[in-house]
C-alpha atoms as a PDB file:
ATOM      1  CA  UNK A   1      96.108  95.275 103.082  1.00  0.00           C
ATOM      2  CA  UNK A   2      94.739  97.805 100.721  1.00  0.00           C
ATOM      3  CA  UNK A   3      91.886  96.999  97.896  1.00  0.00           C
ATOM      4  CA  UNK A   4      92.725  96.915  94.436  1.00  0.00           C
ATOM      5  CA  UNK A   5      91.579 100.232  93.735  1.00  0.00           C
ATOM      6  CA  UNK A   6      93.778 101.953  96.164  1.00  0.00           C
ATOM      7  CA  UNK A   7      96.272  99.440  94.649  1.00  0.00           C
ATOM      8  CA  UNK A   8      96.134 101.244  91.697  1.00  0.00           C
ATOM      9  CA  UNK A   9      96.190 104.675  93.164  1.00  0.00           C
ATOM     10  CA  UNK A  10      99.173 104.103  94.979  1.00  0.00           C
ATOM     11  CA  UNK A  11     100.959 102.689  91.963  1.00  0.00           C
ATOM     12  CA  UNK A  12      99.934 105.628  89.746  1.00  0.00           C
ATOM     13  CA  UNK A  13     101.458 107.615  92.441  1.00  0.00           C
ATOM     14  CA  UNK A  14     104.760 106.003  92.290  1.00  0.00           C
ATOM     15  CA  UNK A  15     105.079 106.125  88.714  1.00  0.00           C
ATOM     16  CA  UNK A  16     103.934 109.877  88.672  1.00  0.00           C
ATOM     17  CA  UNK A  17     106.670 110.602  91.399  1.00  0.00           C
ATOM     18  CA  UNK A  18     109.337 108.093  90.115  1.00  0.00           C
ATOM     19  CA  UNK A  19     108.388 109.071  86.284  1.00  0.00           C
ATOM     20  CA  UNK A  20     111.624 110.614  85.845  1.00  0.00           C
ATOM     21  CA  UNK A  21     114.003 108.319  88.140  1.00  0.00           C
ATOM     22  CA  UNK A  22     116.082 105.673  85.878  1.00  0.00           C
ATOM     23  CA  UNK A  23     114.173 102.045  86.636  1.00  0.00           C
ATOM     24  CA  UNK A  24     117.380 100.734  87.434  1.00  0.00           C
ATOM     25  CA  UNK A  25     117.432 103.322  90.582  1.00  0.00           C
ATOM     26  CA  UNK A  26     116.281 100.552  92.385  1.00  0.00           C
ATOM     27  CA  UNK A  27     116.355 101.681  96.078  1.00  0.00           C
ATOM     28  CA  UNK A  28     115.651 105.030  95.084  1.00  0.00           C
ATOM     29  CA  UNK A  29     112.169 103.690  93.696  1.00  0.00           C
ATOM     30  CA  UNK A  30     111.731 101.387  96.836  1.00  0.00           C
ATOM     31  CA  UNK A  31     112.800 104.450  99.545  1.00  0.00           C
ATOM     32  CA  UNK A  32     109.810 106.277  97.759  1.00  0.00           C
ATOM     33  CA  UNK A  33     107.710 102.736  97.875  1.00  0.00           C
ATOM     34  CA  UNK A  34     107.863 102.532 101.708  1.00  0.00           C
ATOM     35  CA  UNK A  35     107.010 106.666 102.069  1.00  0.00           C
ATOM     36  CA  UNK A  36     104.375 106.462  99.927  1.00  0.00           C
ATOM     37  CA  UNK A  37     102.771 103.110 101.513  1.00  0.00           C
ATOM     38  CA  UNK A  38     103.519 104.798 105.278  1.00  0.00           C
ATOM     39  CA  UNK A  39     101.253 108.154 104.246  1.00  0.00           C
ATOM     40  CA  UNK A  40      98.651 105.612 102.386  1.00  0.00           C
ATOM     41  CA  UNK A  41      98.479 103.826 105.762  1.00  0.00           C
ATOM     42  CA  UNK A  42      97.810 106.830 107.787  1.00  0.00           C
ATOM     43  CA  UNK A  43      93.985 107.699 105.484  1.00  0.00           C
ATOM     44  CA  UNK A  44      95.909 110.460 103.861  1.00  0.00           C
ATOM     45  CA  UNK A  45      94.402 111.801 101.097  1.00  0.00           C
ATOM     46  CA  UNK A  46      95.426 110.784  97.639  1.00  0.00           C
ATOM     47  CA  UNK A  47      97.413 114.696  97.258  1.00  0.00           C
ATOM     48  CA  UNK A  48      99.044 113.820 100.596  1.00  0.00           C
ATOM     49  CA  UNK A  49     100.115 110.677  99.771  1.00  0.00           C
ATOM     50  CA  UNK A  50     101.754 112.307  96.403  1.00  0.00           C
ATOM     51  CA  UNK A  51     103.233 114.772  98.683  1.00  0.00           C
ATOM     52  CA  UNK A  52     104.941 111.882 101.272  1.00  0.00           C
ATOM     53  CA  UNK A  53     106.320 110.244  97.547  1.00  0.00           C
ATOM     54  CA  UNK A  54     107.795 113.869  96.345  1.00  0.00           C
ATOM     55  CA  UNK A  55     109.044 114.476  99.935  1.00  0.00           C
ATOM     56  CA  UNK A  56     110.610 111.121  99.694  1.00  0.00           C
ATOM     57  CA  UNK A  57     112.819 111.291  96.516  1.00  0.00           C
ATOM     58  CA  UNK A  58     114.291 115.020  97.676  1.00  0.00           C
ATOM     59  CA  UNK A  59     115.552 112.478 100.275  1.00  0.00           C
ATOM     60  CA  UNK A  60     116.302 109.759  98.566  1.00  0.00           C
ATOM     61  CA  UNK A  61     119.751 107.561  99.103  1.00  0.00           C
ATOM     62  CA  UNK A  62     121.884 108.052  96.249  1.00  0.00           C
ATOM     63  CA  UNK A  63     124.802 106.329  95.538  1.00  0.00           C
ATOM     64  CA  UNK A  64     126.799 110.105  94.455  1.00  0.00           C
ATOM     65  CA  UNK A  65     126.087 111.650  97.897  1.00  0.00           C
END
């Protein structure tokens, strides 16, 4: 499990990424979750991680595809 700190990084991260996705995009928002916690889980560094989450939504599943 992370600290709180990282925590809080990796929530910043999400909502930085995410910041203009719809909240109700719900497994557009998780997809990016579970990228973002897989990079955080590998030490990346906190511009890596933010990478993985960017990476992530260009891929994201989308109901119009």
């Amino acid at each position: 499990m992370f600290d709180t700190d990282t925590r809080a990084l990796l929530r910043s991260i999400l909502d930085e990424v995410c910041g203009q996705i719809d909240q109700y995009q719900i497994a557009t928002r998780a997809h990016v979750a579970a990228q973002i916690l897989a990079a955080a889980g590998r030490d990346a560094t906190p511009d890596n991680i933010r990478e993985a989450g960017k990476d992530a939504l260009k891929s994201a599943p989308t109901m119009w595809r």
